[in-house]
Protein backbone atom coordinates (compact mmCIF):
# COMPACT_ATOMS: atom_id res chain seq x y z
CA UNK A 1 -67.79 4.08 -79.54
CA UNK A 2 -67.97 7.94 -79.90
CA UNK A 3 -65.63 9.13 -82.68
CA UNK A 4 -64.33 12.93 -83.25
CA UNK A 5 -62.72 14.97 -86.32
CA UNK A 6 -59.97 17.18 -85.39
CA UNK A 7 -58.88 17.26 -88.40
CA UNK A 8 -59.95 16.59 -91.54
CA UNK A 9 -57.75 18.83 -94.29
CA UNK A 10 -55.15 16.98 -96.62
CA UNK A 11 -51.92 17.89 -97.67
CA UNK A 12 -51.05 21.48 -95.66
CA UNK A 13 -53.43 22.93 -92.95
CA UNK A 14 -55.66 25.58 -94.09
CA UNK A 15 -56.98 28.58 -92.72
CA UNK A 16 -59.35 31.18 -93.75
CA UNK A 17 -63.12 32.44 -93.94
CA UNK A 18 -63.14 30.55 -96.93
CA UNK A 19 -62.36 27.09 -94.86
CA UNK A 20 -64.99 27.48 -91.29
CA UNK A 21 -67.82 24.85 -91.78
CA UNK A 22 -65.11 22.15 -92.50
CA UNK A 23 -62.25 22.92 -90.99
CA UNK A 24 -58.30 23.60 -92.00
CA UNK A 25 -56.80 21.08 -89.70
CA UNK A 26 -54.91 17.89 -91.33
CA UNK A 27 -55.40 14.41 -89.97
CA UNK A 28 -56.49 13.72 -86.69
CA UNK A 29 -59.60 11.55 -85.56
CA UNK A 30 -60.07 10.66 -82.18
CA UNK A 31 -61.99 7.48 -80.80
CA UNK A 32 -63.06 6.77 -77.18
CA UNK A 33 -64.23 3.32 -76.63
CA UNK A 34 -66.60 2.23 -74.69
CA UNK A 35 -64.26 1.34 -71.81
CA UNK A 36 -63.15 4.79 -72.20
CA UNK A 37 -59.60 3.68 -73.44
CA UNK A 38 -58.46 6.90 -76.05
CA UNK A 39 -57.11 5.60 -79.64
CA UNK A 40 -55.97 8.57 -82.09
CA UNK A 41 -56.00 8.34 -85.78
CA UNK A 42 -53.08 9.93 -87.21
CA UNK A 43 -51.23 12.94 -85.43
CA UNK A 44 -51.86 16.03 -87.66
CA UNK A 45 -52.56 19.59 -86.64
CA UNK A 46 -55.95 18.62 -85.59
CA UNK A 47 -54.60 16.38 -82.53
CA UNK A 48 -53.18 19.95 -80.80
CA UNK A 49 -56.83 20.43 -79.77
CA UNK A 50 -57.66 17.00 -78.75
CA UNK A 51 -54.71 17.56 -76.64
CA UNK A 52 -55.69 20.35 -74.66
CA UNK A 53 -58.62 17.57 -73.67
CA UNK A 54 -56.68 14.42 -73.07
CA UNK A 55 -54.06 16.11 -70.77
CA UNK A 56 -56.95 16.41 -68.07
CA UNK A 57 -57.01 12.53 -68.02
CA UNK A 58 -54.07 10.08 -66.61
CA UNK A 59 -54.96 6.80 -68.80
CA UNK A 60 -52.89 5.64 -71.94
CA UNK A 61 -53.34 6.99 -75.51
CA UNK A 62 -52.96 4.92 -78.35
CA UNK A 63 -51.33 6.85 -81.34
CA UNK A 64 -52.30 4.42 -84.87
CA UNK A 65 -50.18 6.51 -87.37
CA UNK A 66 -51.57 5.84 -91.46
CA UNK A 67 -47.65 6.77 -92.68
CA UNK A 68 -45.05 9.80 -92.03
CA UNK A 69 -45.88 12.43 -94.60
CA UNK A 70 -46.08 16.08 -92.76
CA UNK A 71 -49.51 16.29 -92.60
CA UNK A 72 -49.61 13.19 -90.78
CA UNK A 73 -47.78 13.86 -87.94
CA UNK A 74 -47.05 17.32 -87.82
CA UNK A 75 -48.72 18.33 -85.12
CA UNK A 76 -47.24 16.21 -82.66
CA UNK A 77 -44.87 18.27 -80.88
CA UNK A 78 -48.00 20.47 -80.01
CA UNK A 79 -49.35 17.55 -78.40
CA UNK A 80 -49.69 18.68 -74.60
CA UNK A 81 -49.64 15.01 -73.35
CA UNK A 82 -46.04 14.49 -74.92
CA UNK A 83 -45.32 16.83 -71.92
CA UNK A 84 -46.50 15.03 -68.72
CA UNK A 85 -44.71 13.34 -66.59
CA UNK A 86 -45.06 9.19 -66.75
CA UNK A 87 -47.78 9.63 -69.38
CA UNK A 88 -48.46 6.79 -71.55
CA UNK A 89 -48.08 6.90 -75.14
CA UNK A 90 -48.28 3.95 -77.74
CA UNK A 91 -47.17 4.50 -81.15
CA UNK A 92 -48.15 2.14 -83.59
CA UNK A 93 -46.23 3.46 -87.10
CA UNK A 94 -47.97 2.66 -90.30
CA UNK A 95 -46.42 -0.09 -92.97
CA UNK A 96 -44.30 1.91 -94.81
CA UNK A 97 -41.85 1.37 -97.48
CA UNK A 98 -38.88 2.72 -95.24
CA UNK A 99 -39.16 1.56 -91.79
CA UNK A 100 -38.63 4.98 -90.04
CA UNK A 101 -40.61 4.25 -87.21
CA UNK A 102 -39.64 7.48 -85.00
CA UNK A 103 -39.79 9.71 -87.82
CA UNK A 104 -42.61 11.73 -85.49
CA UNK A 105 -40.05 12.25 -82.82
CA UNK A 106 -37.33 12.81 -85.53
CA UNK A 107 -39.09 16.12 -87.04
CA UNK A 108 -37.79 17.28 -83.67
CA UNK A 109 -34.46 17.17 -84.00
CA UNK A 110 -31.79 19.45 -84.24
CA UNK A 111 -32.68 23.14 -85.92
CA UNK A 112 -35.98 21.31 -86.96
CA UNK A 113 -38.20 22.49 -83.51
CA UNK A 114 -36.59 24.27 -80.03
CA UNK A 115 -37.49 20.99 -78.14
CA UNK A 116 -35.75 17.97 -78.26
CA UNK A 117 -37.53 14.29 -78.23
CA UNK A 118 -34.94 13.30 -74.97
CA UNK A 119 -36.91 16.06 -73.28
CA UNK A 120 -40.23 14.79 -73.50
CA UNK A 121 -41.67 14.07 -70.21
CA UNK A 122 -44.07 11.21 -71.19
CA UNK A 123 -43.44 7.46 -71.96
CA UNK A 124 -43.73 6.83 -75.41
CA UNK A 125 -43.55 3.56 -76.56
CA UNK A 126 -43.41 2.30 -80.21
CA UNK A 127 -45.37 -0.84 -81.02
CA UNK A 128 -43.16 -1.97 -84.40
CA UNK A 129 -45.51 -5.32 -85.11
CA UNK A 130 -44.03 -7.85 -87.39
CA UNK A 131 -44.66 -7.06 -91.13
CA UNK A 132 -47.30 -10.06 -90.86
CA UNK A 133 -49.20 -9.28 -88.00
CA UNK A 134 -52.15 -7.46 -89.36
CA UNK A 135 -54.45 -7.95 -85.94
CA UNK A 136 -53.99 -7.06 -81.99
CA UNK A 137 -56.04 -6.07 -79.40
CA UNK A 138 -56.33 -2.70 -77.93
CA UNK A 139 -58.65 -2.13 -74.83
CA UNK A 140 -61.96 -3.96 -75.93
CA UNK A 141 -61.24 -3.42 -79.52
CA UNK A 142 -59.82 -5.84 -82.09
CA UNK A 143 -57.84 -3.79 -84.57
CA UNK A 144 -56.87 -4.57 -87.97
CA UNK A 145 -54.71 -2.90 -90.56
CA UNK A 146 -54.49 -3.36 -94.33
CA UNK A 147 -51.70 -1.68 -96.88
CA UNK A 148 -52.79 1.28 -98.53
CA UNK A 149 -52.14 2.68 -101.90
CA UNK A 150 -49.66 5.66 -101.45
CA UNK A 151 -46.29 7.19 -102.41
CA UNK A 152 -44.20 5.29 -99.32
CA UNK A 153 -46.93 3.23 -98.75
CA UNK A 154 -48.88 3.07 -95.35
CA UNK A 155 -52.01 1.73 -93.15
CA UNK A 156 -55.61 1.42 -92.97
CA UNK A 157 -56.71 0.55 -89.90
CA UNK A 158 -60.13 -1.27 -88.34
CA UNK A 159 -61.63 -0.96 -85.23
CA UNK A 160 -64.02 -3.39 -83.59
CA UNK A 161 -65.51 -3.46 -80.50
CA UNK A 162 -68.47 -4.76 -79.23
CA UNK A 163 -70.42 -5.16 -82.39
CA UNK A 164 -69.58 -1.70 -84.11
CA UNK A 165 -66.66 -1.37 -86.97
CA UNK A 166 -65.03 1.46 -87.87
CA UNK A 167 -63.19 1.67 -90.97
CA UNK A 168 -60.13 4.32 -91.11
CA UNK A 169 -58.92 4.45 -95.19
CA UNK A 170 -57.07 7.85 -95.57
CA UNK A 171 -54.51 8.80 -98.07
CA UNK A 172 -55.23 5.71 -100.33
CA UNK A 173 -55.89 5.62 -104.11
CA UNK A 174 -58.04 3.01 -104.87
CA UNK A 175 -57.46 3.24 -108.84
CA UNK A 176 -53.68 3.91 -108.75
CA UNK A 177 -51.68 3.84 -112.20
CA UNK A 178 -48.46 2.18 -109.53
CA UNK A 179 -48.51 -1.58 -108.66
CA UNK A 180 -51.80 -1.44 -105.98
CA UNK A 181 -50.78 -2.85 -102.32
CA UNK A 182 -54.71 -3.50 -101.85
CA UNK A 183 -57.18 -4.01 -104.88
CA UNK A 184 -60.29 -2.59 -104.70
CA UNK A 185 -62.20 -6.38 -103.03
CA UNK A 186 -59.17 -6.08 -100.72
CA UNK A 187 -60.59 -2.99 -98.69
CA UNK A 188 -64.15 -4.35 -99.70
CA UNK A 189 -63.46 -7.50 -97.62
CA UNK A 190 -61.28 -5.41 -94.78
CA UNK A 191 -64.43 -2.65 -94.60
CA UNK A 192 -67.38 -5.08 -95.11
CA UNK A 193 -70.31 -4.28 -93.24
CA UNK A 194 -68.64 -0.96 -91.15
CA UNK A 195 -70.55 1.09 -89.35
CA UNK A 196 -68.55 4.20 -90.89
CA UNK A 197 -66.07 4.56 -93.18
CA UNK A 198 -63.71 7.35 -93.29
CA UNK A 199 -61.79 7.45 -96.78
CA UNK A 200 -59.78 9.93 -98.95
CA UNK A 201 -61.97 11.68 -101.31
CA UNK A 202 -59.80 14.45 -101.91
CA UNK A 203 -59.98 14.49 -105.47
CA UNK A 204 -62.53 15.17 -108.18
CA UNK A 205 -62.72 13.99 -111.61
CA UNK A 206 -61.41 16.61 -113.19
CA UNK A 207 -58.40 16.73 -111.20
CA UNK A 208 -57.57 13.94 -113.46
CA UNK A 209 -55.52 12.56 -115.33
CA UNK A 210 -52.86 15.34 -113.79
CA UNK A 211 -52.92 13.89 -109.88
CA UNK A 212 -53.34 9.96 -110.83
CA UNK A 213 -50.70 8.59 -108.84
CA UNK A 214 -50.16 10.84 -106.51
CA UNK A 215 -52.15 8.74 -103.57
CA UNK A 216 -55.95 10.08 -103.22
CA UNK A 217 -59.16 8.85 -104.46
CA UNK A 218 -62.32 10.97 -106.07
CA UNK A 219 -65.26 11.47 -104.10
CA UNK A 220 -67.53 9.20 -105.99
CA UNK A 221 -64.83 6.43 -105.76
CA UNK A 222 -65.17 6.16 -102.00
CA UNK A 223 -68.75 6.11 -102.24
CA UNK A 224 -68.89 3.06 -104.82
CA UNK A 225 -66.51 1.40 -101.81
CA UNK A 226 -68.55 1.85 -99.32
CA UNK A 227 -71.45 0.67 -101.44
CA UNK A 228 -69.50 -2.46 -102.06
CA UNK A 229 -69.14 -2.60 -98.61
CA UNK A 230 -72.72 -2.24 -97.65
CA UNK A 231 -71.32 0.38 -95.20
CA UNK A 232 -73.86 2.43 -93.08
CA UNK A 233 -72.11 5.87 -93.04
CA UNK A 234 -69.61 7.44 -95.43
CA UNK A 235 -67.37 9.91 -94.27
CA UNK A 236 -65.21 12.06 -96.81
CA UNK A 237 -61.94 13.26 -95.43
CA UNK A 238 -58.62 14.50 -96.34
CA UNK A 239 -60.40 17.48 -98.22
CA UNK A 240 -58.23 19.23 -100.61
CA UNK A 241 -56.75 22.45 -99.47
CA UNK A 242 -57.76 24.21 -102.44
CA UNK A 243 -61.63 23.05 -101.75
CA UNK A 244 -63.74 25.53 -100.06
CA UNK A 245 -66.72 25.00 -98.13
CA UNK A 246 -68.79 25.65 -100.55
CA UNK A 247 -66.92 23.27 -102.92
CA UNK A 248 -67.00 20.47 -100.59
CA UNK A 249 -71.09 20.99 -100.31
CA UNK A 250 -71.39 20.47 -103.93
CA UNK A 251 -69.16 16.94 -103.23
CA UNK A 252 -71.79 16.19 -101.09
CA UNK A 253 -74.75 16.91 -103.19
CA UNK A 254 -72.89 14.94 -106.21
CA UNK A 255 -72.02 11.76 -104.10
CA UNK A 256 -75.68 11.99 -102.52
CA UNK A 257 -77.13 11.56 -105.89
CA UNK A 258 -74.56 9.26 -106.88
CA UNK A 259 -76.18 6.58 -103.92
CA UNK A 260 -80.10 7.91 -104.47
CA UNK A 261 -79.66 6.10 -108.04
CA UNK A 262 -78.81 2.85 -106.69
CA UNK A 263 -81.59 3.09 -104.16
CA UNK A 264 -79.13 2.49 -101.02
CA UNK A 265 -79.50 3.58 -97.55
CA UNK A 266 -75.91 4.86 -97.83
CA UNK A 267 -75.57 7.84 -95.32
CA UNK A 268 -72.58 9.98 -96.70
CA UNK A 269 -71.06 13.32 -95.11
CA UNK A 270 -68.35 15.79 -95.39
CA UNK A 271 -66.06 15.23 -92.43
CA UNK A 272 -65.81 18.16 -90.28
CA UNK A 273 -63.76 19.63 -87.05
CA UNK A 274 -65.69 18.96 -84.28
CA UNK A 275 -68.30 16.53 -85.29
CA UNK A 276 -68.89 13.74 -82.74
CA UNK A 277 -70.52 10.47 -83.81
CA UNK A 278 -71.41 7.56 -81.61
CA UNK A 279 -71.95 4.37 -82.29
């Protein structure tokens, strides 16, 4: 399984000197398996790049949307595969708590962007699975969502396949002062034993009490769930956009001394554009 950031940035895409070793990008991983079928991770500004590499290929790409806030899927009219002729294109939308389903296509409607969803040359196909239906199979990978904790509400997703697990957590608060749709043993039991986990950390302490509620986790929170989880690698993401590089560097140096007291073999990382892991 070789997974890529394209984007890692929360909220609104940032650019600027201040903003090169991470990235300004919002939401976008991309996952090859092994049988070299392509599964995206949200459709922020990040996936604009990965689409300027998937366009040279013919196979199906399978879109796994989190939920429908801007920064989520705002870079899918950019998306150079949306363009070819007879190309493939699942959509699985996240849970959330209105069922707009095509609200990616919708952001191109009318005096929103200069080209309509009707003239789209690809096949896109939403997968709308039944509320209860939390497992399916795509390519050689079992995939399992959970419901996050968010404003609207929204997926995690799983991936397995053949004997590594990725865990995909973004946009969740795992101490939220709102009715939780997962407690924290929830994503403990969903992530157990993942190869990598990628989950919000785009808050700090002191950024609270003001942003409780508002649907992100601090740093050191997403390192005591992958602890729980007994998790191999730890992957921050959805980075604020006021956090610089340098900022994000001292997130890292807290969280790494954070897991050096409890003695674990925890691996834990800023996510960045470009980095490539395989599993």
């Amino acid at each position: 399984m070789r997974v890529t950031f394209y984007g890692v940035r929360g909220s609104i895409p940032t650019p600027g000197a201040a903003y090169i070793k991470y990235g300004g990008n919002t939401a976008c991983v991309h996952v090859e398996l092994n049988d070299g079928t392509d599964i995206i991770l949200d459709s922020g500004t990040g996936i604009r790049l990965l689409g300027n590499k998937l366009k040279n290929k013919t196979s199906p790409i399978h879109l796994l949307l989190s939920h429908n806030h801007w920064d989520h899927i705002q870079g899918f009219p950019f998306f150079s595969p949306i363009y070819q002729a007879n190309r493939d294109i699942f959509i699985y939308p996240g849970q959330t708590s209105l069922a707009q389903h095509d609200h990616i296509l919708q952001q191109m409607e009318g005096s929103f962007f200069p080209v309509s969803p009707c003239d789209l040359h690809a096949n896109i196909q939403f997968k709308t699975l039944p509320e209860n239906q939390m497992s399916w199979q795509i390519g050689n990978a079992k995939i399992k969502r959970l419901r996050m904790n968010h404003p609207g509400k929204g997926s995690a997703y799983c991936l397995e396949e053949d004997g590594v697990k990725l865990a995909y957590i973004t946009d969740n608060e795992l101490y939220p002062p709102y009715q939780k749709e997962t407690n924290f043993l929830g994503f403990v039991d969903f992530a157990k034993d993942a190869d990598m986990i990628i989950h919000d950390a785009q808050y700090l302490a002191s950024d609270m009490p003001d942003k409780s509620g508002w649907g992100h986790s601090v740093a050191e929170e997403a390192v005591k769930l992958a602890l729980a989880c007994q998790a191999k690698h730890l992957a921050l993401y959805s980075h604020d956009p006021d956090r610089t590089d340098k900022d994000i560097d001292m997130i890292v140096e807290h969280c790494e001394q954070y897991i050096t007291v409890t003695e674990s073999a925890l691996a834990v990382f800023a996510s960045a554009e470009g980095q490539t892991l395989i599993f």
